[in-house]
PDB file of N, CA and C in Angstrom:
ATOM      1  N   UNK A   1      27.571  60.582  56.574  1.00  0.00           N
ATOM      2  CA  UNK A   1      27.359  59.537  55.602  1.00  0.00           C
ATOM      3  C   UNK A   1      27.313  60.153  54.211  1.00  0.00           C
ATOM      4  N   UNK A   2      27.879  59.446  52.864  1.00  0.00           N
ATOM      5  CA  UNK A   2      28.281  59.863  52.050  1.00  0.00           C
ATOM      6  C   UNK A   2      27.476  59.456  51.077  1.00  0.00           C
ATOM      7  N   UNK A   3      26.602  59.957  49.804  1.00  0.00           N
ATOM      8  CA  UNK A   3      25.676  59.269  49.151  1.00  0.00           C
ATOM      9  C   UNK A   3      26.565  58.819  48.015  1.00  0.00           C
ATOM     10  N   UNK A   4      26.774  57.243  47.407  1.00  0.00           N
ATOM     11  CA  UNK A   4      27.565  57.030  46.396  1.00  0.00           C
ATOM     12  C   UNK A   4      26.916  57.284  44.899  1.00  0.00           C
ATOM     13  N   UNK A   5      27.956  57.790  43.926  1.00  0.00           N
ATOM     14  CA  UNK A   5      27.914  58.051  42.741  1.00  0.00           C
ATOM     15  C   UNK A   5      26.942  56.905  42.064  1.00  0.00           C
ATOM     16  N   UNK A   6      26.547  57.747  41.381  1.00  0.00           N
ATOM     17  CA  UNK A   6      26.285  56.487  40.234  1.00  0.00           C
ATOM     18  C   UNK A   6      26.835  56.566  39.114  1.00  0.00           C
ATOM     19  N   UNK A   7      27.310  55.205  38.858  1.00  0.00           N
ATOM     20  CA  UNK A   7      28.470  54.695  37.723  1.00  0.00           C
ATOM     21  C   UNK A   7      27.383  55.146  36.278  1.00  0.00           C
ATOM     22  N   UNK A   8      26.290  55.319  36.112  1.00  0.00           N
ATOM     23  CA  UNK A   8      25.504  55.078  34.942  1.00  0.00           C
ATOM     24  C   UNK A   8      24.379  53.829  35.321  1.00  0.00           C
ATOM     25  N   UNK A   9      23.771  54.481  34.032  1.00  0.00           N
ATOM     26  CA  UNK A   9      22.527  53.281  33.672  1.00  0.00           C
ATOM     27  C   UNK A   9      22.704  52.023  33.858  1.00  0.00           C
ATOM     28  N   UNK A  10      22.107  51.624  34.523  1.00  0.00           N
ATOM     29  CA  UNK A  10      22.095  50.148  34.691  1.00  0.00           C
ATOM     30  C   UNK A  10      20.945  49.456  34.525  1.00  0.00           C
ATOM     31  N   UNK A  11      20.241  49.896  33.328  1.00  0.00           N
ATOM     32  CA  UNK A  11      18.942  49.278  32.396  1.00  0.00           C
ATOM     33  C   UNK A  11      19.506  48.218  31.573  1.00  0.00           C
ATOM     34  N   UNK A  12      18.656  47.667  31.155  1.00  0.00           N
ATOM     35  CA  UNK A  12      19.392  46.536  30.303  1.00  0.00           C
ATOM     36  C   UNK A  12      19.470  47.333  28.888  1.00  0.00           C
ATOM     37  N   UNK A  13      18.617  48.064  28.771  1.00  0.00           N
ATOM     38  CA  UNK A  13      18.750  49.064  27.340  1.00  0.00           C
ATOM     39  C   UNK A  13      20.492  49.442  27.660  1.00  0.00           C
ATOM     40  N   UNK A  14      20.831  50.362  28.246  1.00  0.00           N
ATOM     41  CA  UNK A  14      21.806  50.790  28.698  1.00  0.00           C
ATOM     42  C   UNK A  14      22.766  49.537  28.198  1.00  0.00           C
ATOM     43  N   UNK A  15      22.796  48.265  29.336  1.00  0.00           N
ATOM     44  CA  UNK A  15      23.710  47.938  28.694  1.00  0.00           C
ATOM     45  C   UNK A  15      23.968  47.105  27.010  1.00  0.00           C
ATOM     46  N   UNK A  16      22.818  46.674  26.740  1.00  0.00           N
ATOM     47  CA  UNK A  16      22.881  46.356  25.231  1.00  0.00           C
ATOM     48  C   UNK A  16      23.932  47.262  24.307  1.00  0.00           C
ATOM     49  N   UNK A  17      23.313  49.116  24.584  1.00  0.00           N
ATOM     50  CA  UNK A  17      23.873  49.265  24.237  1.00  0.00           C
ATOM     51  C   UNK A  17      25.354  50.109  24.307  1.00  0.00           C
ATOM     52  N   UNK A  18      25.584  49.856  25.527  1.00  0.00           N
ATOM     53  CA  UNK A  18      27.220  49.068  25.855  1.00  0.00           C
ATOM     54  C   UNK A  18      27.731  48.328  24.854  1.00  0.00           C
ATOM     55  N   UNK A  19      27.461  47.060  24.774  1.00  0.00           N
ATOM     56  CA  UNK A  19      27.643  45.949  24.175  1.00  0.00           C
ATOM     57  C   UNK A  19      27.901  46.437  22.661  1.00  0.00           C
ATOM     58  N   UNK A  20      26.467  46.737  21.811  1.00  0.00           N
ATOM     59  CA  UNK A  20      26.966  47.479  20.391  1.00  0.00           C
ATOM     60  C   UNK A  20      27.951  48.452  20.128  1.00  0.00           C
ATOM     61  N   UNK A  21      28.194  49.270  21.198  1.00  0.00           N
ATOM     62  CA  UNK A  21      29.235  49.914  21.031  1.00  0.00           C
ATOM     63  C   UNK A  21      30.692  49.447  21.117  1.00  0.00           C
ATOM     64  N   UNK A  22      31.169  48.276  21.470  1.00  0.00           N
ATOM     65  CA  UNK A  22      31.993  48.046  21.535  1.00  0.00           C
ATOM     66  C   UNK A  22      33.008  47.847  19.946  1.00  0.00           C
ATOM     67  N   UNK A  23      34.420  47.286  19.936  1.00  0.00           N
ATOM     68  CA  UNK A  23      34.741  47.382  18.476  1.00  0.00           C
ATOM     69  C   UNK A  23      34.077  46.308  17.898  1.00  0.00           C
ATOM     70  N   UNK A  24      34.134  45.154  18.573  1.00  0.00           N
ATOM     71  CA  UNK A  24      33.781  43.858  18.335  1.00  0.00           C
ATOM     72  C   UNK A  24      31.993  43.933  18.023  1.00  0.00           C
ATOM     73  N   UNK A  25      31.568  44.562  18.844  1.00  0.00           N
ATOM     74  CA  UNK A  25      30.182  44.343  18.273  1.00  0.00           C
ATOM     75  C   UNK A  25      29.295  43.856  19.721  1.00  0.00           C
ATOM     76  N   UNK A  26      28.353  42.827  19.309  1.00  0.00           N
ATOM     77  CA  UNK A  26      27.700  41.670  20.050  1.00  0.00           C
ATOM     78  C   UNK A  26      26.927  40.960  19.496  1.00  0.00           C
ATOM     79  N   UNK A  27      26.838  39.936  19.444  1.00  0.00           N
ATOM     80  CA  UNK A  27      25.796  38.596  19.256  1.00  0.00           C
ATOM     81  C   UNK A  27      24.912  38.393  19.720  1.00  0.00           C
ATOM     82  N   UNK A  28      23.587  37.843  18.771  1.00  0.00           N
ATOM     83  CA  UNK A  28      22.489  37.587  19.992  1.00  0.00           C
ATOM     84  C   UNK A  28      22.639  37.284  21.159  1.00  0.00           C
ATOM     85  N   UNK A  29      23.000  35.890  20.762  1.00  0.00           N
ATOM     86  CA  UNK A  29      23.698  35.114  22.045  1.00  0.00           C
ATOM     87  C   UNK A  29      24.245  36.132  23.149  1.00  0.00           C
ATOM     88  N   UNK A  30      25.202  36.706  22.887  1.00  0.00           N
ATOM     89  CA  UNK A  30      25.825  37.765  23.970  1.00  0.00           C
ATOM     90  C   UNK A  30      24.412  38.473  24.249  1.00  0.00           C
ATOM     91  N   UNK A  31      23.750  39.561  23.655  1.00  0.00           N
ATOM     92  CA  UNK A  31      22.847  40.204  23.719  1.00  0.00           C
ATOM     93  C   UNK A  31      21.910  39.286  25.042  1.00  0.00           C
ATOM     94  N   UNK A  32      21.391  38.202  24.563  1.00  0.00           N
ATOM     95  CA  UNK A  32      20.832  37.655  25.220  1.00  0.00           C
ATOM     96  C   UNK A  32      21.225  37.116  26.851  1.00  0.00           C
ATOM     97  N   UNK A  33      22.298  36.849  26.900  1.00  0.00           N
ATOM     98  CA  UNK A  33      23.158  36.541  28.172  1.00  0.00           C
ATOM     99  C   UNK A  33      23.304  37.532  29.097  1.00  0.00           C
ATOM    100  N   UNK A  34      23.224  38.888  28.440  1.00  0.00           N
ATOM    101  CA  UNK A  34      23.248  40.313  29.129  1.00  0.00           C
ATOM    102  C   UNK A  34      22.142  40.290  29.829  1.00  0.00           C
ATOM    103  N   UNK A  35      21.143  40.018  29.049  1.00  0.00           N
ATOM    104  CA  UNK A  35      19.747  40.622  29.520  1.00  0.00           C
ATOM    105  C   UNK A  35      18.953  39.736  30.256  1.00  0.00           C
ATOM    106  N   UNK A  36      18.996  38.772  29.593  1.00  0.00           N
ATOM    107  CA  UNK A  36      17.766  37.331  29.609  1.00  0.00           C
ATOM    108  C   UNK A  36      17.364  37.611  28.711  1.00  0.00           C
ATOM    109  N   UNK A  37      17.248  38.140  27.786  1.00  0.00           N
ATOM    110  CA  UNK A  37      15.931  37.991  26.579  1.00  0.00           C
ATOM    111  C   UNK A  37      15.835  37.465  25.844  1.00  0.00           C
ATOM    112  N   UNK A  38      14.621  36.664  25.427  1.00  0.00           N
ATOM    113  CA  UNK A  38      15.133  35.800  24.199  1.00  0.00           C
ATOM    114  C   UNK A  38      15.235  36.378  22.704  1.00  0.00           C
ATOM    115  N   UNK A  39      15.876  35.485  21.698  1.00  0.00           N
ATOM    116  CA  UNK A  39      16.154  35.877  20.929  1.00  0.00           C
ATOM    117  C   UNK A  39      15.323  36.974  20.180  1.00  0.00           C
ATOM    118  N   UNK A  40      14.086  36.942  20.094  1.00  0.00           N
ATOM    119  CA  UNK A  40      12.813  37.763  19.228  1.00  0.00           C
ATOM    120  C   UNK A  40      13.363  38.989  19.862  1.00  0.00           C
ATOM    121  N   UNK A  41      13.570  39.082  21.199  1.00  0.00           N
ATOM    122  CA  UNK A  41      13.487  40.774  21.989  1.00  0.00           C
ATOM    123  C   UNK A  41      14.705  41.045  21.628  1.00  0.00           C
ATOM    124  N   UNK A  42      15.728  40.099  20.896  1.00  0.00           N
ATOM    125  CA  UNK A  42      16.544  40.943  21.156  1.00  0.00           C
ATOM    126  C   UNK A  42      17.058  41.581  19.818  1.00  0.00           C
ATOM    127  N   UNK A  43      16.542  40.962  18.692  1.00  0.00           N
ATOM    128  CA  UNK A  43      16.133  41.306  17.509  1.00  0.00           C
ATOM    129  C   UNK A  43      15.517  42.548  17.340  1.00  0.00           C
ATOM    130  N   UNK A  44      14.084  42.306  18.323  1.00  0.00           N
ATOM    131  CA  UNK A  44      13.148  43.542  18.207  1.00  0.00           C
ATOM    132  C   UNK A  44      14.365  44.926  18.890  1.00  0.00           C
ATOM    133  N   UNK A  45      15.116  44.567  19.740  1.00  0.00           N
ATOM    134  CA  UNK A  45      15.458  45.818  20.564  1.00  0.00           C
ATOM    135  C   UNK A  45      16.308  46.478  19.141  1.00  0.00           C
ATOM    136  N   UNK A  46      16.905  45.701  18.490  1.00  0.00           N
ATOM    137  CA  UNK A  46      17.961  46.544  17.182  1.00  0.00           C
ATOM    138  C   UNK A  46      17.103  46.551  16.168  1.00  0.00           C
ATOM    139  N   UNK A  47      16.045  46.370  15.850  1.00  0.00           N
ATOM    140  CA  UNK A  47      15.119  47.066  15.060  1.00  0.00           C
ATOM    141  C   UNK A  47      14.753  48.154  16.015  1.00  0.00           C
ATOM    142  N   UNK A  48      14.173  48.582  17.106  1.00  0.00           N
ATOM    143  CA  UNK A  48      14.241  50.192  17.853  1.00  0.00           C
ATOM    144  C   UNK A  48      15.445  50.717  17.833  1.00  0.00           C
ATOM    145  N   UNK A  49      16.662  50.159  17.669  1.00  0.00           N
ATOM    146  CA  UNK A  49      18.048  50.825  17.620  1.00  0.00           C
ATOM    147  C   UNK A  49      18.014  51.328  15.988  1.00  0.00           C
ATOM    148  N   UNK A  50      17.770  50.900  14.719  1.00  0.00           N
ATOM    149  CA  UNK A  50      17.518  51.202  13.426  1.00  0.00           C
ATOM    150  C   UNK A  50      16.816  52.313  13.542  1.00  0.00           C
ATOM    151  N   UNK A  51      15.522  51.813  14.111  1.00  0.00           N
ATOM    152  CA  UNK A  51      14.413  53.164  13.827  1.00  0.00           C
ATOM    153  C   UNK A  51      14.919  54.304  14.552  1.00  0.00           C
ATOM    154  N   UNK A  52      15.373  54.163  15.482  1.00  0.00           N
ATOM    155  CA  UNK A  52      16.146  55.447  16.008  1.00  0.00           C
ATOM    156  C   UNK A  52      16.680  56.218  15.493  1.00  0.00           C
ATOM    157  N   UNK A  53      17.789  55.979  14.157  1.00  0.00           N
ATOM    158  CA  UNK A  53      18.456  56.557  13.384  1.00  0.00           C
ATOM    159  C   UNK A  53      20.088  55.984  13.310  1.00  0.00           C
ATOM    160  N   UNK A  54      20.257  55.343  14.195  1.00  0.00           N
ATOM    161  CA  UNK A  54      21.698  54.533  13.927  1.00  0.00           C
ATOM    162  C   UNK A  54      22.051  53.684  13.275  1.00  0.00           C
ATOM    163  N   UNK A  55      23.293  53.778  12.460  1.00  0.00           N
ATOM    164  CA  UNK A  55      23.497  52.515  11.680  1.00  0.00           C
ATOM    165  C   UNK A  55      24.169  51.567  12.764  1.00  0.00           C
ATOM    166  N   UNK A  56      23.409  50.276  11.744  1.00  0.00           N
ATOM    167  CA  UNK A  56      24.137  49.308  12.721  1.00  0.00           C
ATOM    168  C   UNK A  56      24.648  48.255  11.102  1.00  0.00           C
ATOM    169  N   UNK A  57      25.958  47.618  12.032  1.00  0.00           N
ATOM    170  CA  UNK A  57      26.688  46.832  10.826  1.00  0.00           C
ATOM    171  C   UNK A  57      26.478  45.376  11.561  1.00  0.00           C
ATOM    172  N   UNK A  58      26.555  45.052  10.516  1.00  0.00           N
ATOM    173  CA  UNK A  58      26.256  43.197  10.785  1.00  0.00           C
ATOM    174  C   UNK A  58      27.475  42.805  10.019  1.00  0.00           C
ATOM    175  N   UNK A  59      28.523  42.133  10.897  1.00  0.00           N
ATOM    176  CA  UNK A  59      29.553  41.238  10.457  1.00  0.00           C
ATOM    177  C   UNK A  59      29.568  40.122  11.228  1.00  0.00           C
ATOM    178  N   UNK A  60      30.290  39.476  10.407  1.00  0.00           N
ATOM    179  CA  UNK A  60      30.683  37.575  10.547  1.00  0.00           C
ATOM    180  C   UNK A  60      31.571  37.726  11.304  1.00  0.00           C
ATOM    181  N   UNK A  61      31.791  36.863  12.597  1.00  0.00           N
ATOM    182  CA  UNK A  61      33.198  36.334  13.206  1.00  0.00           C
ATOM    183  C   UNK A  61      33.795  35.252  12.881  1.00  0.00           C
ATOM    184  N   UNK A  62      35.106  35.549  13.085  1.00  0.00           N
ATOM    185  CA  UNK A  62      36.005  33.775  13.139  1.00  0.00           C
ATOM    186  C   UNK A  62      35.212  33.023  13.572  1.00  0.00           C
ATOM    187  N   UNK A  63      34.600  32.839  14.302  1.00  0.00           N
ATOM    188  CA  UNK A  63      33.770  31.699  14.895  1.00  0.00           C
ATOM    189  C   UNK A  63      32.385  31.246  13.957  1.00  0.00           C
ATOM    190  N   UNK A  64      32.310  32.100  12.862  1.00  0.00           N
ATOM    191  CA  UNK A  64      30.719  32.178  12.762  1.00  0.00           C
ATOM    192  C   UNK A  64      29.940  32.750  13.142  1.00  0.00           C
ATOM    193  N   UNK A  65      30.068  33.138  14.105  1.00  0.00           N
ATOM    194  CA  UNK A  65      28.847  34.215  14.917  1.00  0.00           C
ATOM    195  C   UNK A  65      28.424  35.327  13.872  1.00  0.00           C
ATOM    196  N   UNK A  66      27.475  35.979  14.160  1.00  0.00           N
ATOM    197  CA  UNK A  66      27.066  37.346  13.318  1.00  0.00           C
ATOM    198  C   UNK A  66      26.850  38.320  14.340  1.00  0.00           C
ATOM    199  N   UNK A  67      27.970  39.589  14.272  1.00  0.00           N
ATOM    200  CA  UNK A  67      27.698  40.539  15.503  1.00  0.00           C
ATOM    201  C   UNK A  67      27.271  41.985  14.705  1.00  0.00           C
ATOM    202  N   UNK A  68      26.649  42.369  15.221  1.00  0.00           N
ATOM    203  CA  UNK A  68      26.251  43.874  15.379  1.00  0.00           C
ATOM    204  C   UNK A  68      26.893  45.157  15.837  1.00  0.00           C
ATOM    205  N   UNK A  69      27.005  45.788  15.502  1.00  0.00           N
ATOM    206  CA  UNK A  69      27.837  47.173  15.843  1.00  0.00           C
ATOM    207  C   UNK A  69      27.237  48.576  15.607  1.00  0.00           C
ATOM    208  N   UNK A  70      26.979  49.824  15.937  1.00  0.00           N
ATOM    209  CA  UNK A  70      26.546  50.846  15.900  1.00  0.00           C
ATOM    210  C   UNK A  70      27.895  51.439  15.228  1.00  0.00           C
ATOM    211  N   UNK A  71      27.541  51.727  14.045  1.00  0.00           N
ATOM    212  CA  UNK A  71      28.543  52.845  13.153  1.00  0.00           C
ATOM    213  C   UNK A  71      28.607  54.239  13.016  1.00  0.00           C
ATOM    214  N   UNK A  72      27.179  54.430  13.238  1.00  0.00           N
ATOM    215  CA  UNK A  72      27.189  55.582  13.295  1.00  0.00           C
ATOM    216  C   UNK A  72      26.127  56.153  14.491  1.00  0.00           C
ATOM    217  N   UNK A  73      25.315  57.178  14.999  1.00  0.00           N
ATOM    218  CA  UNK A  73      24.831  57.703  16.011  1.00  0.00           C
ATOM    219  C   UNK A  73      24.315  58.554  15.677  1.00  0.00           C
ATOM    220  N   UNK A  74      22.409  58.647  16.066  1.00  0.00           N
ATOM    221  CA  UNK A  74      21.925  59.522  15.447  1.00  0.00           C
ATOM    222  C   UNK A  74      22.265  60.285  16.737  1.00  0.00           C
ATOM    223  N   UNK A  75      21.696  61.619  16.341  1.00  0.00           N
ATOM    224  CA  UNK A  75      21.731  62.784  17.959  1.00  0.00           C
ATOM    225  C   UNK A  75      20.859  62.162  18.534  1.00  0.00           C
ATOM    226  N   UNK A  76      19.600  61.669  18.730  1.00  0.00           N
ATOM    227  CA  UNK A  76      18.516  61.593  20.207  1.00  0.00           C
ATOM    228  C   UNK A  76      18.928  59.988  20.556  1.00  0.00           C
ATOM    229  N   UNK A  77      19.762  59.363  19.865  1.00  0.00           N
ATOM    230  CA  UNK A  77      20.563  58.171  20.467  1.00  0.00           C
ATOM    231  C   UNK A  77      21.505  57.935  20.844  1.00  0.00           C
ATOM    232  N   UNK A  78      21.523  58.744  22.083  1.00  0.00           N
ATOM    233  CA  UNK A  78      23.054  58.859  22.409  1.00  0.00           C
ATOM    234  C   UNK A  78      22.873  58.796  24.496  1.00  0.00           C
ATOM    235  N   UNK A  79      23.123  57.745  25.012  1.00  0.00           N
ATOM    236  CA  UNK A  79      23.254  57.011  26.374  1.00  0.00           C
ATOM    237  C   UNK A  79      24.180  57.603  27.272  1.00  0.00           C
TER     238      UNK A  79
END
């Protein structure tokens, strides 16, 4: 019997920040759909992503939405 790999973290930290890393970004809304959390946590979680040392960018979508993105990466934030 063979013990299977693990693909990675599968915390919701983890995947949030999945999500910021992407080009597009993520939205509360998205943020929230990932996790369950409501909006406050998920606010609070990218204020601990700030204090960490990463920039994060806030842009507008076609839609209106406002997404988030990690621009830059401090060293002890890195998944």
């Amino acid at each position: 019997m063979t013990i299977p790999k693990k693909s990675g973290a599968k915390t919701k930290s983890a995947t949030v920040n999945r999500l910021l890393r992407r080009d597009k970004g993520a939205t509360l809304i998205e943020i929230g759909a990932a996790t369950a959390w409501q909006p406050h946590s998920c606010r609070a979680f990218l204020t601990g992503v700030r204090k960490s040392g990463a920039t994060l960018a806030k842009e507008a979508r076609q839609d209106g939405g406002i997404a988030y993105r990690v621009t830059a990466v401090a060293q002890s934030w890195q998944v």
